[in-house]
Protein backbone atom coordinates (compact mmCIF):
# COMPACT_ATOMS: atom_id res chain seq x y z
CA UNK A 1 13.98 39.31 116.20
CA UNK A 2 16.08 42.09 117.75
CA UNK A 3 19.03 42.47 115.63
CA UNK A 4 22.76 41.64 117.26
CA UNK A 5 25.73 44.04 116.33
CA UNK A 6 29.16 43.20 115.40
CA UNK A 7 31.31 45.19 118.28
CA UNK A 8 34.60 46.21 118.08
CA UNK A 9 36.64 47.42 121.11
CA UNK A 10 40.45 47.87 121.43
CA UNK A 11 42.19 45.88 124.48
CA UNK A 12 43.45 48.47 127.28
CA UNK A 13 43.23 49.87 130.42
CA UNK A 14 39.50 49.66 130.77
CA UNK A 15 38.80 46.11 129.92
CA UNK A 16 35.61 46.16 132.21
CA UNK A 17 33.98 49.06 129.67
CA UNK A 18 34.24 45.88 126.86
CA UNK A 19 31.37 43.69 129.04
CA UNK A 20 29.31 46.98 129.36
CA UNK A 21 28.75 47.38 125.98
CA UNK A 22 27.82 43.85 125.62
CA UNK A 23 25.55 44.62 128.34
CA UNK A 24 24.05 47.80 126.46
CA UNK A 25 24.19 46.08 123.00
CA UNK A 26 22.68 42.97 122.00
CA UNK A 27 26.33 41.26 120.52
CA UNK A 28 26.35 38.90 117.73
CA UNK A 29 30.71 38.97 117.29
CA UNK A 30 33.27 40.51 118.91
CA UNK A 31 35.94 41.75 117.27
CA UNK A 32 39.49 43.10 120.08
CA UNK A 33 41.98 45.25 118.54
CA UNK A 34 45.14 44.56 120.81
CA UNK A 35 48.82 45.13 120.68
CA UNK A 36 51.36 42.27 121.24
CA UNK A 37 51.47 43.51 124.85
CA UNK A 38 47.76 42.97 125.66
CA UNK A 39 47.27 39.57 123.70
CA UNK A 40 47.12 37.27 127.60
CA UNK A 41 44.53 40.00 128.27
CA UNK A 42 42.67 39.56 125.05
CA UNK A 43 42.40 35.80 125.24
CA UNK A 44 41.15 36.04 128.83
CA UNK A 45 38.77 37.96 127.96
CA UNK A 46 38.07 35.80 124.48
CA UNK A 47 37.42 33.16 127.13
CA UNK A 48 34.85 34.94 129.36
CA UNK A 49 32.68 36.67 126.33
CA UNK A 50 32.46 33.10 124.56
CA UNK A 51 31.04 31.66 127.57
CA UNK A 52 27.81 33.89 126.63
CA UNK A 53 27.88 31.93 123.03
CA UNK A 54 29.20 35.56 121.87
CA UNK A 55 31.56 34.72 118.96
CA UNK A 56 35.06 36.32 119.51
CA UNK A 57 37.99 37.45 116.91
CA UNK A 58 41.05 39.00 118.08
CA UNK A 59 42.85 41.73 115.59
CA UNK A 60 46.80 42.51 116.03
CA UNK A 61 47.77 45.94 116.16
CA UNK A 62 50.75 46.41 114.83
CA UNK A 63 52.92 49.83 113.83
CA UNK A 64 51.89 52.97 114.09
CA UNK A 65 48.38 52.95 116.32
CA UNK A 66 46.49 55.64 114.13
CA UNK A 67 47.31 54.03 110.83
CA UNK A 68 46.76 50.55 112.42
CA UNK A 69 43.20 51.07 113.57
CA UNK A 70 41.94 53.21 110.59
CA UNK A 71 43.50 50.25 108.71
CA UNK A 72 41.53 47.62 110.44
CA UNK A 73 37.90 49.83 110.63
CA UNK A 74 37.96 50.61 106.94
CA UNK A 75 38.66 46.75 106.45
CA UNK A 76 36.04 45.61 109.16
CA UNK A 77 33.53 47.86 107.57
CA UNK A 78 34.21 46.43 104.06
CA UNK A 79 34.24 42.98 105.62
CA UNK A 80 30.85 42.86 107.47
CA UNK A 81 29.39 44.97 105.10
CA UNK A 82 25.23 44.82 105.90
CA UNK A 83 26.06 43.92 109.33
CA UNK A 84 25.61 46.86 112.21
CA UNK A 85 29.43 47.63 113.21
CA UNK A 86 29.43 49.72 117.01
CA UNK A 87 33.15 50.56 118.04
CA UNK A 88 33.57 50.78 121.69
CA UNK A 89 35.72 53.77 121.85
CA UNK A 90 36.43 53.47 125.66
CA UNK A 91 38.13 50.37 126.62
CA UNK A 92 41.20 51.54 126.23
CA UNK A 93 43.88 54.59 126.51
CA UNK A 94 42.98 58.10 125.50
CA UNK A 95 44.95 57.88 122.47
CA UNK A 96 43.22 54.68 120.96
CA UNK A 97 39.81 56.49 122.02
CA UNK A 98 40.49 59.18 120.10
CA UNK A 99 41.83 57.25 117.31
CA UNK A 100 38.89 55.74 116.91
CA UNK A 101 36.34 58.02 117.45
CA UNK A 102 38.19 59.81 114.73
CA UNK A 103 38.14 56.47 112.40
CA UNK A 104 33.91 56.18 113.33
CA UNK A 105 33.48 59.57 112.16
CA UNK A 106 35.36 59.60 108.77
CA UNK A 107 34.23 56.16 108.20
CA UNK A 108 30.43 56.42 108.81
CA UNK A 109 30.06 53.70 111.75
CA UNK A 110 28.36 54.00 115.36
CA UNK A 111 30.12 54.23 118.09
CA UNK A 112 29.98 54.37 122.03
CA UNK A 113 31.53 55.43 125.00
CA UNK A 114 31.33 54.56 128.98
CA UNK A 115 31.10 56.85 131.31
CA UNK A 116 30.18 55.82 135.07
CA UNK A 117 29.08 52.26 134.03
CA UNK A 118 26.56 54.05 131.64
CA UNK A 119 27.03 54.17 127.36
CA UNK A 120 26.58 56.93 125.12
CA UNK A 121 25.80 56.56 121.35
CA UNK A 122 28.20 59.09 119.99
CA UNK A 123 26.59 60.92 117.35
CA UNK A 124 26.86 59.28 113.78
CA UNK A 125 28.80 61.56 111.34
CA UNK A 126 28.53 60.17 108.10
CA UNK A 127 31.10 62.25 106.55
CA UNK A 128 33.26 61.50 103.48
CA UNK A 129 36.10 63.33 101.96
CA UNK A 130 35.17 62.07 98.54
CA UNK A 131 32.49 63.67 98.04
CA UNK A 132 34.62 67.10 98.59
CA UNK A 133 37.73 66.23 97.22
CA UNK A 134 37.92 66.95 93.65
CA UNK A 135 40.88 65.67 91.61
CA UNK A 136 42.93 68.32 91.60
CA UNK A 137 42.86 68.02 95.74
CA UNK A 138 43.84 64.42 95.43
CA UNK A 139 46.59 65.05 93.03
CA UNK A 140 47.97 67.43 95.27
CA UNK A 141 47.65 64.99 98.26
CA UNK A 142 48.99 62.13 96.34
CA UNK A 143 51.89 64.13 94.93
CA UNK A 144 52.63 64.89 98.86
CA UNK A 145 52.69 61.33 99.71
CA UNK A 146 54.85 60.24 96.98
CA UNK A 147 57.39 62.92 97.56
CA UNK A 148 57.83 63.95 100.73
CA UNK A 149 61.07 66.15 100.12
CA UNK A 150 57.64 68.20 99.14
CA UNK A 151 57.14 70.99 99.60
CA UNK A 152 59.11 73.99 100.84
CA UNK A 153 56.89 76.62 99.57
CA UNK A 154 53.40 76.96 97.63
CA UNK A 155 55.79 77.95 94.51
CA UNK A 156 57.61 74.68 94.61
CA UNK A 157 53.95 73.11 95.07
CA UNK A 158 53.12 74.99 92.08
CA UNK A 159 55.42 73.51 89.73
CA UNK A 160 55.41 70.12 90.52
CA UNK A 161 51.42 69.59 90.13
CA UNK A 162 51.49 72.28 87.05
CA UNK A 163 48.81 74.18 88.34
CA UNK A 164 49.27 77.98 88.93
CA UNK A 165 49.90 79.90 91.86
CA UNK A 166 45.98 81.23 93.00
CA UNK A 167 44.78 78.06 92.13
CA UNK A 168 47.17 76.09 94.48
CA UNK A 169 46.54 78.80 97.25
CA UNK A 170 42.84 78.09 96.46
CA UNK A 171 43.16 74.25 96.90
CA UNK A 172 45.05 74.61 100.07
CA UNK A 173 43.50 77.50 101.77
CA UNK A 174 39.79 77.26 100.47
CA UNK A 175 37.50 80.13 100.26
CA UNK A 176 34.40 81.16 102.30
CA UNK A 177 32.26 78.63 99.92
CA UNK A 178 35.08 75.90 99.49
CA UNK A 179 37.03 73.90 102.13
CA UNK A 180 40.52 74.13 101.30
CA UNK A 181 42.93 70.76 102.36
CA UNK A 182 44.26 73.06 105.43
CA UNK A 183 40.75 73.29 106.88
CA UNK A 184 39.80 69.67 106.10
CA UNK A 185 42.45 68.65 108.17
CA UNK A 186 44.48 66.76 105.42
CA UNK A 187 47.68 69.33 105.66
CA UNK A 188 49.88 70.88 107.60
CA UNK A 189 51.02 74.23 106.60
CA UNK A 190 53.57 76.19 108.31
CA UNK A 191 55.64 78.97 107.35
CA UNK A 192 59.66 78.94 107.43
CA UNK A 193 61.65 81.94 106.47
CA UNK A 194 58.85 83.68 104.67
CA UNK A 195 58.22 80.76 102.63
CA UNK A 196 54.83 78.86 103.47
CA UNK A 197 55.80 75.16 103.70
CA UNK A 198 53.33 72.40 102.80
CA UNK A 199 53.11 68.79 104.40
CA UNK A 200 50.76 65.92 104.27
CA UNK A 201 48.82 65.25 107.73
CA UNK A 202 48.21 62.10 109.61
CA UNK A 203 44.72 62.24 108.24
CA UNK A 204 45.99 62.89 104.99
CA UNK A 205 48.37 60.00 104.78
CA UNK A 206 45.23 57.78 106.11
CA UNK A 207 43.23 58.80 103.19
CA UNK A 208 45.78 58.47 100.27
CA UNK A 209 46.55 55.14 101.36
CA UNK A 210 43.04 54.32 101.39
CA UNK A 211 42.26 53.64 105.24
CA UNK A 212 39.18 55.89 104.93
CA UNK A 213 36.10 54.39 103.19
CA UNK A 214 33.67 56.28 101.22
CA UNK A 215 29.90 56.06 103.23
């Protein structure tokens, strides 16, 4: 028996690109992300997938769209755990699509997009942070997070995770062998009146609060 896939699309401006990948993938659940906005157009379209016996859940989104949907991945992965999870990364605006795409990658799980009435697997990254964080990068992450009058210069970083000047240069920076949290995407770093100041990305945020699963 051909196995069915649990699909998750977001509700947007391409609602049609949602029945093409249940065309293109044999669909045992649905699962729409939508904002308040889009809800009439979610159950609408709730109504026309169940008519194909295709089981249907819709998802708020709520807040801040990039912490929303890598909220709601990580907890649909951890959720239907054993199940094969596609995310239809095209059904909505260009922000959700990269949102997710971004949320498939870190998170291990297929995804798809439409172009001319056609899908494409996107390729599957199974990438995880944990295995190349070590502690000492997740203090430092976690120490951003908690305080984010942190920090105005790698000296200030220094002091307030006790670890000495190379080494936090090292840990932010990385080496030719080492990825450092700059390159991994997880900071921002900037510099301001000589100073180099340090700040916790989007991405970075995401992971400390746990929105990115280990594969």
């Amino acid at each position: 028996m051909m196995q069915k896939n649990v699909l998750v699309a977001p509700v947007g401006d391409h609602a049609d690109n949602i029945f093409i990948g249940i065309r293109d993938f044999p669909t045992e659940r649905l699962i729409l992300l939508a904002t308040q906005d889009k809800q009439s157009v979610a159950e609408k379209i709730k109504r026309d997938v169940e008519r194909f016996k295709i089981g249907v859940q819709i998802v708020r989104l709520k807040g801040n769209l990039w912490e929303s949907l890598f909220e709601i991945i990580a907890r649909i992965k951890q959720a239907e755990r054993g199940r094969e999870i596609i995310i239809n990364t095209s059904s909505a605006d260009r922000n959700s699509q990269c949102a997710l795409t971004s949320a498939a990658f870190v998170n291990g799980v297929k995804a798809f997009a439409v172009e001319h009435n056609e899908t494409m697997l996107l390729p599957i990254l199974k990438f995880s942070y944990y295995k190349i964080l070590t502690e000492r990068k997740m203090n430092i992450l976690s120490l951003l997070y908690q305080d984010r009058t942190c920090c105005g210069s790698l000296e200030e970083l220094s002091r307030k995770t006790k670890m000495s000047l190379p080494l936090i240069s090292y840990h932010i920076n990385g080496t030719l062998k080492s990825e450092g949290l700059k390159n991994l995407g997880l900071v921002e770093v900037s510099e301001r009146k000589g100073r180099t100041t340090v700040q916790l990305s989007t991405m970075g945020e995401l992971l400390v609060k746990g929105y990115v699963k280990s594969s």
